[in-house]
C-alpha atoms as a PDB file:
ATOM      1  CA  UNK A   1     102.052  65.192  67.771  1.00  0.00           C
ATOM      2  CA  UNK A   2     105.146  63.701  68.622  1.00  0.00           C
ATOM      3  CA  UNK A   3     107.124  65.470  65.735  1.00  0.00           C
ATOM      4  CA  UNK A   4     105.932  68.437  66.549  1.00  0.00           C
ATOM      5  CA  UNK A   5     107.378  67.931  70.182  1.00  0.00           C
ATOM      6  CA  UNK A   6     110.321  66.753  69.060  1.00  0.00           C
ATOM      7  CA  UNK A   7     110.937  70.228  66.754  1.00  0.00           C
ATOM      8  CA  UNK A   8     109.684  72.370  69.771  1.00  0.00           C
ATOM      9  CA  UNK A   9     112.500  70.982  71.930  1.00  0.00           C
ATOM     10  CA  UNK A  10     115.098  71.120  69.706  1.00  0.00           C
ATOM     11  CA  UNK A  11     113.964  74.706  68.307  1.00  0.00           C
ATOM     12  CA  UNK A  12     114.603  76.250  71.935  1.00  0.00           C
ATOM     13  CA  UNK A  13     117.170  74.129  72.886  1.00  0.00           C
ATOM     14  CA  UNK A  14     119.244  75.299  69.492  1.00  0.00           C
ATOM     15  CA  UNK A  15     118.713  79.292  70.630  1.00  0.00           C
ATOM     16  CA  UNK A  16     119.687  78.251  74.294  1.00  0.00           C
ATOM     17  CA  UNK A  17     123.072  76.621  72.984  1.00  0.00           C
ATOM     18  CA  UNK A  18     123.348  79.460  70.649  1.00  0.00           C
ATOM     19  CA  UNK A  19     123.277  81.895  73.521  1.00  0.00           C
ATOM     20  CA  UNK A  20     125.641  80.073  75.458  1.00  0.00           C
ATOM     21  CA  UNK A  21     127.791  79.565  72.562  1.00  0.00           C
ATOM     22  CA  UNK A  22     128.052  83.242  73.216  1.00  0.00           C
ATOM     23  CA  UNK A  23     128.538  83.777  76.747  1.00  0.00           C
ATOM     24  CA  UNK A  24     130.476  81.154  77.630  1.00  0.00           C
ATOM     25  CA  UNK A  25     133.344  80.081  74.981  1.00  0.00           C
ATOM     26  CA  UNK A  26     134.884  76.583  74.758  1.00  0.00           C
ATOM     27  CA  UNK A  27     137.624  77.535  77.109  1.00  0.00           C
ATOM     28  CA  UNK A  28     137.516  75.326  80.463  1.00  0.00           C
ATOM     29  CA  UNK A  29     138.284  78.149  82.309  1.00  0.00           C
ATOM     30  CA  UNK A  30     134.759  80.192  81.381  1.00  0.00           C
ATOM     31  CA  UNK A  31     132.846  77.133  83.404  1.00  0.00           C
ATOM     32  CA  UNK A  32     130.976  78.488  85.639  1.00  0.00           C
ATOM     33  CA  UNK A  33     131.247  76.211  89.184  1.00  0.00           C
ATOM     34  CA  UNK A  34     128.619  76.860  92.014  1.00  0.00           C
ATOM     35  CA  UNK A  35     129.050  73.365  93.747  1.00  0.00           C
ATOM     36  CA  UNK A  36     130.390  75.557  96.960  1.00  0.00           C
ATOM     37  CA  UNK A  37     127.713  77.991  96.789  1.00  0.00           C
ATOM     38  CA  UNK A  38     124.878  78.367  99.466  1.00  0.00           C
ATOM     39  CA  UNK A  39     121.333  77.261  99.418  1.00  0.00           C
ATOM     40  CA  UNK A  40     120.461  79.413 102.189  1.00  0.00           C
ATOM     41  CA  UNK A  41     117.021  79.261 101.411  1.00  0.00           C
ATOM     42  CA  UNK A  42     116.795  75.717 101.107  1.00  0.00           C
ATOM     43  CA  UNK A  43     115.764  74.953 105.191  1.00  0.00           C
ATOM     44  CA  UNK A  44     112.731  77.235 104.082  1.00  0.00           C
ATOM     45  CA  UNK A  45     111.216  74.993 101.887  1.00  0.00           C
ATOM     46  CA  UNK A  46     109.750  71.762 102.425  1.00  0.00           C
ATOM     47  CA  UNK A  47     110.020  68.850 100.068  1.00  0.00           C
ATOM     48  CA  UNK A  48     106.762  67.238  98.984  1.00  0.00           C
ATOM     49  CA  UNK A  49     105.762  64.716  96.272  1.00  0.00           C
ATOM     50  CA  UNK A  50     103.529  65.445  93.787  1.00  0.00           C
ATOM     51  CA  UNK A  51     101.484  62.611  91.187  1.00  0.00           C
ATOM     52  CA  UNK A  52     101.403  63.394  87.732  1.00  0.00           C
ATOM     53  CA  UNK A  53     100.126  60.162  85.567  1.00  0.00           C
ATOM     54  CA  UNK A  54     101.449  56.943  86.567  1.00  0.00           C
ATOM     55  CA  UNK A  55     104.853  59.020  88.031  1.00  0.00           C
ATOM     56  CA  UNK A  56     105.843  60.876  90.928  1.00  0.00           C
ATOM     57  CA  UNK A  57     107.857  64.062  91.743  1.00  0.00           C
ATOM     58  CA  UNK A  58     109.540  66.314  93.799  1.00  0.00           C
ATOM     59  CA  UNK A  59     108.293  69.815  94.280  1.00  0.00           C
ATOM     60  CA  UNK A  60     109.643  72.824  97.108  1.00  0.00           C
ATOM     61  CA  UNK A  61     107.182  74.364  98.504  1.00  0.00           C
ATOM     62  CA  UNK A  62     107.141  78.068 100.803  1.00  0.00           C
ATOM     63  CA  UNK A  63     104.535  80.497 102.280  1.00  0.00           C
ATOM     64  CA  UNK A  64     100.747  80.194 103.651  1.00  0.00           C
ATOM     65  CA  UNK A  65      98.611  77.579 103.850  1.00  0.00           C
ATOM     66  CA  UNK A  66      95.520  79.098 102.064  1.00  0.00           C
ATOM     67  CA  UNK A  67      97.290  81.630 100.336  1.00  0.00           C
ATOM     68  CA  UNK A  68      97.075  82.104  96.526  1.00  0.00           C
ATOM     69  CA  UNK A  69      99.643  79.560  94.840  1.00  0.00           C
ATOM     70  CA  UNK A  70     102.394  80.543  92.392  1.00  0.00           C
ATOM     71  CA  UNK A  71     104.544  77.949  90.566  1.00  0.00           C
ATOM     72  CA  UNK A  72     107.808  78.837  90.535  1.00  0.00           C
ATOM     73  CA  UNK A  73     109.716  77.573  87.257  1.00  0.00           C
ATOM     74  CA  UNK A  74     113.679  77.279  87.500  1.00  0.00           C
ATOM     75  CA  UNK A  75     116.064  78.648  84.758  1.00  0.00           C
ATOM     76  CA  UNK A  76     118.129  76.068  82.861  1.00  0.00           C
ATOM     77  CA  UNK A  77     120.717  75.179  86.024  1.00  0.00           C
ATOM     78  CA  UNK A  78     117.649  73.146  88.044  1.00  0.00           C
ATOM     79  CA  UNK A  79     115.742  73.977  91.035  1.00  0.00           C
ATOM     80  CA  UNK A  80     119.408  75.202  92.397  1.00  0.00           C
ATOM     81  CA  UNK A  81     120.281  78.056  95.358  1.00  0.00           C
ATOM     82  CA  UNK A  82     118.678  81.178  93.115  1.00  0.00           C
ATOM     83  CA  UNK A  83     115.560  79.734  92.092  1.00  0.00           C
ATOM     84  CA  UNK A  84     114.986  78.917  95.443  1.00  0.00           C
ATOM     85  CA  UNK A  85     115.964  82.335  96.692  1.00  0.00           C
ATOM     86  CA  UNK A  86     113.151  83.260  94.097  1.00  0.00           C
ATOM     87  CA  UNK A  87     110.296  81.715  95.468  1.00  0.00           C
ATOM     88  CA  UNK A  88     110.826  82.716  99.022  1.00  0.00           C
ATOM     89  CA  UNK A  89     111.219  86.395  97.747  1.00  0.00           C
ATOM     90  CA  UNK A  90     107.763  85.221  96.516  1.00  0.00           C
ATOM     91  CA  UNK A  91     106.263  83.789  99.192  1.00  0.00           C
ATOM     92  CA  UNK A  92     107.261  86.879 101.595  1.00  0.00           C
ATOM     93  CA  UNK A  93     105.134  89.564  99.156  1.00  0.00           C
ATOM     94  CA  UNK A  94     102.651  91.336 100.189  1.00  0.00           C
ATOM     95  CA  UNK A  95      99.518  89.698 100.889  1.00  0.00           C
ATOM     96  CA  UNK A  96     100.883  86.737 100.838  1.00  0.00           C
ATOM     97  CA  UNK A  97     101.569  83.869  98.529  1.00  0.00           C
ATOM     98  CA  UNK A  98     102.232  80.177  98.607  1.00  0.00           C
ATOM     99  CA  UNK A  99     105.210  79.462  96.231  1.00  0.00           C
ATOM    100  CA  UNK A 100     106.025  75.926  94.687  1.00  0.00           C
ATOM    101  CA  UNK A 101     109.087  75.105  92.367  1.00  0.00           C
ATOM    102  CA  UNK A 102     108.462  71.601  90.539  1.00  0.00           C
ATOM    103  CA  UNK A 103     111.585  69.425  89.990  1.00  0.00           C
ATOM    104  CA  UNK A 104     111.463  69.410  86.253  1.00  0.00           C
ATOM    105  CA  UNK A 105     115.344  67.625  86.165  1.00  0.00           C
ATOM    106  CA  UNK A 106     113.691  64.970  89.012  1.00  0.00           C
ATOM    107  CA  UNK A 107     116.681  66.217  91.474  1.00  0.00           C
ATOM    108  CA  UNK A 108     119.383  66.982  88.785  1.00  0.00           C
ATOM    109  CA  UNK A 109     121.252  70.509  88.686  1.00  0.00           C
ATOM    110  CA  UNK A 110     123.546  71.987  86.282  1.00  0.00           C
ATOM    111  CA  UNK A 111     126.773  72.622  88.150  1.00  0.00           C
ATOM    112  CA  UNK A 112     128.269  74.515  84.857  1.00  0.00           C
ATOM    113  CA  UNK A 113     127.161  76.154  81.366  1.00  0.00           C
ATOM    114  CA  UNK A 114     128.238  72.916  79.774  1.00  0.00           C
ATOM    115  CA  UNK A 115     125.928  70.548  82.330  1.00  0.00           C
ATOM    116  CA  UNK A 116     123.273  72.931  81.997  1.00  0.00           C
ATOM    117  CA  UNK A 117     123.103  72.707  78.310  1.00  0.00           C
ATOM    118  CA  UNK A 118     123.055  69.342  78.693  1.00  0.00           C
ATOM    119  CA  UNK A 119     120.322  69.060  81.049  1.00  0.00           C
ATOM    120  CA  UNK A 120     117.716  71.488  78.883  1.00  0.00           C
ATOM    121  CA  UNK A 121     118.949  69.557  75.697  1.00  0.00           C
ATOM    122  CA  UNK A 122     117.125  66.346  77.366  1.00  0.00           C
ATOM    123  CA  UNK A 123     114.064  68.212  79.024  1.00  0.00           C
ATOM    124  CA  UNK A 124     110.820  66.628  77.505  1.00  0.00           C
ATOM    125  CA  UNK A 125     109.405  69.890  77.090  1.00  0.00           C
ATOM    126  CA  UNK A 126     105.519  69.176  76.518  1.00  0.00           C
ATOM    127  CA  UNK A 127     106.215  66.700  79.957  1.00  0.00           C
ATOM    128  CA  UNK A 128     107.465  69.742  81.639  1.00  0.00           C
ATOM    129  CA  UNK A 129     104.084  71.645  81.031  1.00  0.00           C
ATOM    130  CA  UNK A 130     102.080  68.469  82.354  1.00  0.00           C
ATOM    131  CA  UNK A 131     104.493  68.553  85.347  1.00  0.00           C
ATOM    132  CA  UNK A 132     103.111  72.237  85.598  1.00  0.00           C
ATOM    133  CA  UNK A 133      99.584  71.611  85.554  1.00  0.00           C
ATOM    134  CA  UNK A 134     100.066  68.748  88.109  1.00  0.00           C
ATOM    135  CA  UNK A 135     101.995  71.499  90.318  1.00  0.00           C
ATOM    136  CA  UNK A 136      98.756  73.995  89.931  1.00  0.00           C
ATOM    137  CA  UNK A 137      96.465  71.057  90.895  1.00  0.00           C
ATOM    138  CA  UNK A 138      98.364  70.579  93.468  1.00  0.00           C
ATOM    139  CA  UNK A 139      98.177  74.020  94.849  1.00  0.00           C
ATOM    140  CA  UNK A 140      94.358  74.096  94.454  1.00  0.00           C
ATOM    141  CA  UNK A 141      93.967  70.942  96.263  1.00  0.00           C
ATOM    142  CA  UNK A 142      95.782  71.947  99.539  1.00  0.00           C
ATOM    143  CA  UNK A 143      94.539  75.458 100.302  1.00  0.00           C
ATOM    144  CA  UNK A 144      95.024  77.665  97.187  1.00  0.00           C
ATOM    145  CA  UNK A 145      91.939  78.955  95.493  1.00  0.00           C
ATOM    146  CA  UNK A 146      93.548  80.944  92.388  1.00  0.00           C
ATOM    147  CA  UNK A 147      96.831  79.410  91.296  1.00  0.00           C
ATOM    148  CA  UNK A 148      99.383  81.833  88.742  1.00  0.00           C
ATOM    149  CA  UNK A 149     102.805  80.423  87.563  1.00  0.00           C
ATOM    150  CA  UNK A 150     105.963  82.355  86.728  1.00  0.00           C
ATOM    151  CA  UNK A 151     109.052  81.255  85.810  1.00  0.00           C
ATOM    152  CA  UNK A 152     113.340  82.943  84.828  1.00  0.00           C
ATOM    153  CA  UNK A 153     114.659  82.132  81.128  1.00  0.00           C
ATOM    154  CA  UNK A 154     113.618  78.584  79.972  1.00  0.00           C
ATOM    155  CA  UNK A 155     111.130  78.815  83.393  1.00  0.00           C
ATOM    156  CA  UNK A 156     109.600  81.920  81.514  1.00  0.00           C
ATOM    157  CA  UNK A 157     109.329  80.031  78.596  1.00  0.00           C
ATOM    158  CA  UNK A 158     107.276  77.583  80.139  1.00  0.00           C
ATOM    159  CA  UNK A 159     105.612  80.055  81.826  1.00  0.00           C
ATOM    160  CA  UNK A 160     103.654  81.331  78.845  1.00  0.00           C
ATOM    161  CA  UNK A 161     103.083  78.076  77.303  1.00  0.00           C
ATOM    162  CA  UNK A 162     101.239  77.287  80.492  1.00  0.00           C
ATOM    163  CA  UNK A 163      98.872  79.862  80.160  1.00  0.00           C
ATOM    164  CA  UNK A 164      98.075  78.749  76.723  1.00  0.00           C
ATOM    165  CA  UNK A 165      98.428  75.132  77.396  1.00  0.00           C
ATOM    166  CA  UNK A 166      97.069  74.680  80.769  1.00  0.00           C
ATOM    167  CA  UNK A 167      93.768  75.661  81.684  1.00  0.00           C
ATOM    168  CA  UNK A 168      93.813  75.723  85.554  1.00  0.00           C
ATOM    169  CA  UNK A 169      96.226  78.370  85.534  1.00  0.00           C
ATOM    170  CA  UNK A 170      94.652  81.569  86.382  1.00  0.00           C
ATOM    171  CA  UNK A 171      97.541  84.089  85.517  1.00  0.00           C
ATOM    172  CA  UNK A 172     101.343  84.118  84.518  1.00  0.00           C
ATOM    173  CA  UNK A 173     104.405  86.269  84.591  1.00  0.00           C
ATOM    174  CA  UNK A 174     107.654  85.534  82.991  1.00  0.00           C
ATOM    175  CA  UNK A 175     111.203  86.473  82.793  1.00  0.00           C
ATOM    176  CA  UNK A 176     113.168  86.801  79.711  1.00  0.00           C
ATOM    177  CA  UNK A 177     111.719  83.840  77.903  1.00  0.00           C
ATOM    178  CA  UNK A 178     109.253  83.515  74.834  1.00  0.00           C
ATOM    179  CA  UNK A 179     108.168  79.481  73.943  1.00  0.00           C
ATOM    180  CA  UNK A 180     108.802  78.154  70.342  1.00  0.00           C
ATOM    181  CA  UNK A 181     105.663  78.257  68.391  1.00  0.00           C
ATOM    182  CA  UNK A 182     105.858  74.516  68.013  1.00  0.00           C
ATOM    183  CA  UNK A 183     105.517  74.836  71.928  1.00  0.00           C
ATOM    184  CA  UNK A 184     102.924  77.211  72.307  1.00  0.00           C
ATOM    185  CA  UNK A 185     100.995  79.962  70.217  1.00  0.00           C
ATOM    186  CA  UNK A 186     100.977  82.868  73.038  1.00  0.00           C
ATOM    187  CA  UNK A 187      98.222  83.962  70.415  1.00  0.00           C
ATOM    188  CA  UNK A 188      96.163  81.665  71.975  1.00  0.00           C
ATOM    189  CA  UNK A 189      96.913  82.261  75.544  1.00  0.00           C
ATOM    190  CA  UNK A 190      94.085  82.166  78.028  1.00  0.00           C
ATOM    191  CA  UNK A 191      95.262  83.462  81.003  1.00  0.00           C
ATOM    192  CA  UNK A 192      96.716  86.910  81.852  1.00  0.00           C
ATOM    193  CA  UNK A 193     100.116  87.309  80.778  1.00  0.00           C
ATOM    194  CA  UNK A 194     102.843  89.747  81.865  1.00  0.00           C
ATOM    195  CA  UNK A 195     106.264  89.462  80.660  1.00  0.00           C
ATOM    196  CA  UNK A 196     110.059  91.395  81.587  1.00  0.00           C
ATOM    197  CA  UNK A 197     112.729  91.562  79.126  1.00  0.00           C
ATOM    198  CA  UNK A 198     116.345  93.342  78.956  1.00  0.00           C
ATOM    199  CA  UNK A 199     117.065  95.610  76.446  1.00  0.00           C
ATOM    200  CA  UNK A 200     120.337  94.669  76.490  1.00  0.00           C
ATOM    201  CA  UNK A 201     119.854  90.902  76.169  1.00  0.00           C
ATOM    202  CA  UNK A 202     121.453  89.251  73.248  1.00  0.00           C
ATOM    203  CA  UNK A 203     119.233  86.077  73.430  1.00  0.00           C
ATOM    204  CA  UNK A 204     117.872  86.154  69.623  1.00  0.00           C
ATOM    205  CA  UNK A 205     114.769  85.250  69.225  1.00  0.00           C
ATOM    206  CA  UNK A 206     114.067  84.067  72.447  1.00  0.00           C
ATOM    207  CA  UNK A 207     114.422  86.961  75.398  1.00  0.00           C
ATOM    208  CA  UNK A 208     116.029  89.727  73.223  1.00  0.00           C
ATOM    209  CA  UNK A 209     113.747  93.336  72.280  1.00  0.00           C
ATOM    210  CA  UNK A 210     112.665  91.770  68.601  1.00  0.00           C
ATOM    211  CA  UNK A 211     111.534  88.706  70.788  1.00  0.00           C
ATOM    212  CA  UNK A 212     109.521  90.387  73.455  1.00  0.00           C
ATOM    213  CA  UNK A 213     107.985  92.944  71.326  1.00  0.00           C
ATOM    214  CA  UNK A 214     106.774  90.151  68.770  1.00  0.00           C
ATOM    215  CA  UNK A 215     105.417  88.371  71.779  1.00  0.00           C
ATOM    216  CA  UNK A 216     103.275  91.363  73.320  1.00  0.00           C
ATOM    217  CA  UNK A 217     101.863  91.294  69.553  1.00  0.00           C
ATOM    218  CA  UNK A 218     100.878  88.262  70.094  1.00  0.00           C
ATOM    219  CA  UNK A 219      99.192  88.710  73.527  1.00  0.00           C
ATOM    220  CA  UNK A 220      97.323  91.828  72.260  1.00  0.00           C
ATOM    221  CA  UNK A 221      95.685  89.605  69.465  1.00  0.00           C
ATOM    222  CA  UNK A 222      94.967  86.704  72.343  1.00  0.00           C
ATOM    223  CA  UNK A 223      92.280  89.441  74.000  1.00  0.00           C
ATOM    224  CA  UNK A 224      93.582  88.451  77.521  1.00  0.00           C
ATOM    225  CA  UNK A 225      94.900  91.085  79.855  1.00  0.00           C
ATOM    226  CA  UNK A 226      98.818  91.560  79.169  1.00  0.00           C
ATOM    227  CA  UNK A 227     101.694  93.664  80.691  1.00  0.00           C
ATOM    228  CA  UNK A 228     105.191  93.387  78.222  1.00  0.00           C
ATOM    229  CA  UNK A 229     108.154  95.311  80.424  1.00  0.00           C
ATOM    230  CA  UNK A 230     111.672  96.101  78.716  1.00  0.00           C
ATOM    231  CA  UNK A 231     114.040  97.426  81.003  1.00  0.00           C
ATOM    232  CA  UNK A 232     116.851  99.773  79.697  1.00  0.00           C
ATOM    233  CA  UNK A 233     120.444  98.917  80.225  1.00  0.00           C
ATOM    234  CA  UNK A 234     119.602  95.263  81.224  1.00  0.00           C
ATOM    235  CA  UNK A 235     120.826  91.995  80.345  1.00  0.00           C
ATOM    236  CA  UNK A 236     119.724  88.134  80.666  1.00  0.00           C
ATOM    237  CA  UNK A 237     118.855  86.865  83.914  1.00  0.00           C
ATOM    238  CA  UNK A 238     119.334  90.800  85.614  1.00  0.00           C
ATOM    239  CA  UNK A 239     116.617  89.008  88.161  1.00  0.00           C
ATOM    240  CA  UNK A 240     119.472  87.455  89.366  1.00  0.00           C
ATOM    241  CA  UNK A 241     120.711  89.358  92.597  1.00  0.00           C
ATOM    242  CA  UNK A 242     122.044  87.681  95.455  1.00  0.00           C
ATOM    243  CA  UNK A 243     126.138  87.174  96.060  1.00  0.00           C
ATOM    244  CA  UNK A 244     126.300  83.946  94.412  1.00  0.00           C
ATOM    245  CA  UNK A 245     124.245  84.953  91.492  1.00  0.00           C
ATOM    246  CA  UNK A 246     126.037  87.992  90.682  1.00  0.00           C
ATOM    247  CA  UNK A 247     129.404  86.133  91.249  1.00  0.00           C
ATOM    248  CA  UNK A 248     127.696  83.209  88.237  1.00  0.00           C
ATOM    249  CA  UNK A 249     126.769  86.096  86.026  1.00  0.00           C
ATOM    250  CA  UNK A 250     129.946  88.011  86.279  1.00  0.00           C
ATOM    251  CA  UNK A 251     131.402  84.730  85.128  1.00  0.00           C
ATOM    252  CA  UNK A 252     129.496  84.352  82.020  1.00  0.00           C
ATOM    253  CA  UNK A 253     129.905  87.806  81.042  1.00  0.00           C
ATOM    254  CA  UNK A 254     126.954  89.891  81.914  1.00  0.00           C
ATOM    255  CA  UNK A 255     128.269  92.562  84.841  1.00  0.00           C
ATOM    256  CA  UNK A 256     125.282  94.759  84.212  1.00  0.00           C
ATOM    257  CA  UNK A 257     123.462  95.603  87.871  1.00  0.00           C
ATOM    258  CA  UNK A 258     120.160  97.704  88.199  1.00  0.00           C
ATOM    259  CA  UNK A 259     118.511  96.949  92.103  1.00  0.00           C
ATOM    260  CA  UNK A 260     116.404  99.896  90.588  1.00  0.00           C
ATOM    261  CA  UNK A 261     114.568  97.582  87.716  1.00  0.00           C
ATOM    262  CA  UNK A 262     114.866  94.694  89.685  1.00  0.00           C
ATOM    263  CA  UNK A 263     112.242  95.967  92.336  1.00  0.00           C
ATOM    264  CA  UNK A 264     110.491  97.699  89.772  1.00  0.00           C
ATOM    265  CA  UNK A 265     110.258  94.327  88.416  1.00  0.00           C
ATOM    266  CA  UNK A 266     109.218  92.857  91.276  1.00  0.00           C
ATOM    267  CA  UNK A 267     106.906  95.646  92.066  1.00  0.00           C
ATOM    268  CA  UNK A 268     104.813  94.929  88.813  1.00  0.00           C
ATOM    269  CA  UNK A 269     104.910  91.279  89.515  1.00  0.00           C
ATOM    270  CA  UNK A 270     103.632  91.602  93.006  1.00  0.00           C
ATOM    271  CA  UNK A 271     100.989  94.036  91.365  1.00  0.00           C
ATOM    272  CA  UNK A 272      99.839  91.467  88.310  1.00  0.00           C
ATOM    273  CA  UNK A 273      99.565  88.528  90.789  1.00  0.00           C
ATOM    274  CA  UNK A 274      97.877  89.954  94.051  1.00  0.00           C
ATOM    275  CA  UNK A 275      95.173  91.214  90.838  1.00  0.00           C
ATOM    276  CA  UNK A 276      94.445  88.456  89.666  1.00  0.00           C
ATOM    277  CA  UNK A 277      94.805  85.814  92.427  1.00  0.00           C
ATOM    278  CA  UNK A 278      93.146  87.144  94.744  1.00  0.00           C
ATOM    279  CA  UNK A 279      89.965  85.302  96.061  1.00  0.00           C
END
């Protein structure tokens, strides 16, 4: 068992440094810096600690009481200014949801490509999907009858192996991100799926068309309900919209911009949750 987590980390880690082997040469000057950027949606959320095991962590949480929960899963920078932005877009939909991002880098954020690589490179992967199902508890036990969980790139990826993996989880959405079979079969998926991919995105085997239509294969032959999206003219992370976002994107090379298939997006998200979380 441990092998086998061992190979799935290193399996998705390899096609994350590949992609940023891409987007982001060697050069100094292609680093990406958002220590001055603004977490303007950080007084929104409040801190709380959730128990997983013998260990503790921090989680962000946003939205109603008793609303349906949705865990929020961060991209490979941390639980940073966009992933926050994120979850209060979340919590703000139509009827109403309760939004929680779990610290899976236990309060560490990638300030560049080169940190961020770093900090997926020593993510315990099958820990990240127990820190999940502690986050879904968590939901259920403090007002939250039907919990879903979505997550943005290597969130996304976790996203789907939660809905094979964990069984509290009651439906899932991801963004540009498929898990490494050593991960997760999404084959065996037990929850309701929906997925959103780029056409445009260059992330082989793990976001890019061959990727997402492969996975939506795999969902069909799972028998669950499941949505796969590919959006024309879009690249990685197009989710990605506000100032300081854009400006991090721009940076790394992807300049594409489409507010049209980003609300479509969130249309079909809001759509797929409020479906199949509501009491």
């Amino acid at each position: 068992m441990a092998s086998a987590s061992l190979s799935a980390t290193k399996t998705l880690t390899s096609r994350v440094l590949a992609l940023a082997r891409t987007i982001a040469p060697s050069s100094s000057a292609r680093r990406v810096q958002i220590r001055s950027m603004a977490d303007s949606a950080a007084t929104q959320l409040k801190k709380v600690q959730i128990q997983r095991e013998d260990t503790t962590f921090d989680a962000y949480v946003v939205g109603k009481e008793d609303a349906p929960g949705i865990v929020v899963l961060q991209e490979w920078w941390g639980v940073d200014f966009e992933i926050k932005n994120h979850a209060l877009k979340i919590s703000q939909l139509a009827p109403g949801f309760k939004a929680l991002i779990p610290d899976l880098y236990r309060g560490k954020v990638g300030l560049d490509v080169a940190e961020a690589q770093h900090l997926m490179e020593d993510l315990d992967w099958p820990g990240a999907v127990k820190d999940i199902r502690a986050s879904v508890g968590w939901l259920k036990a403090n007002g939250s009858q039907k919990v879903g969980v979505t997550g943005f790139c290597m969130g996304g990826a976790l996203s789907i192996a939660s809905a094979v993996l964990v069984p509290e989880v009651d439906a899932a959405v991801a963004f540009y991100g498929v898990p490494s079979p050593e991960l997760a079969d999404p084959a065996q998926t037990k929850a309701p799926v929906q997925a959103h991919f780029g056409e445009l995105d260059d992330f082989v085997g793990f976001s890019d068309v061959t990727a997402a239509k492969s996975l939506e294969e795999k969902l069909k032959a799972s028998g669950v309900p499941s949505e796969v999206y590919i959006y024309p003219g879009n690249r990685h992370a197009f989710m990605n919209r506000s100032p300081d976002a854009v400006n991090r994107r721009k940076g790394m090379g992807l300049t594409d911009e489409d507010e049209a298939a980003v609300e479509l997006a969130w249309s079909r998200f809001q759509t797929w949750m409020t479906r199949f979380l509501s009491p």
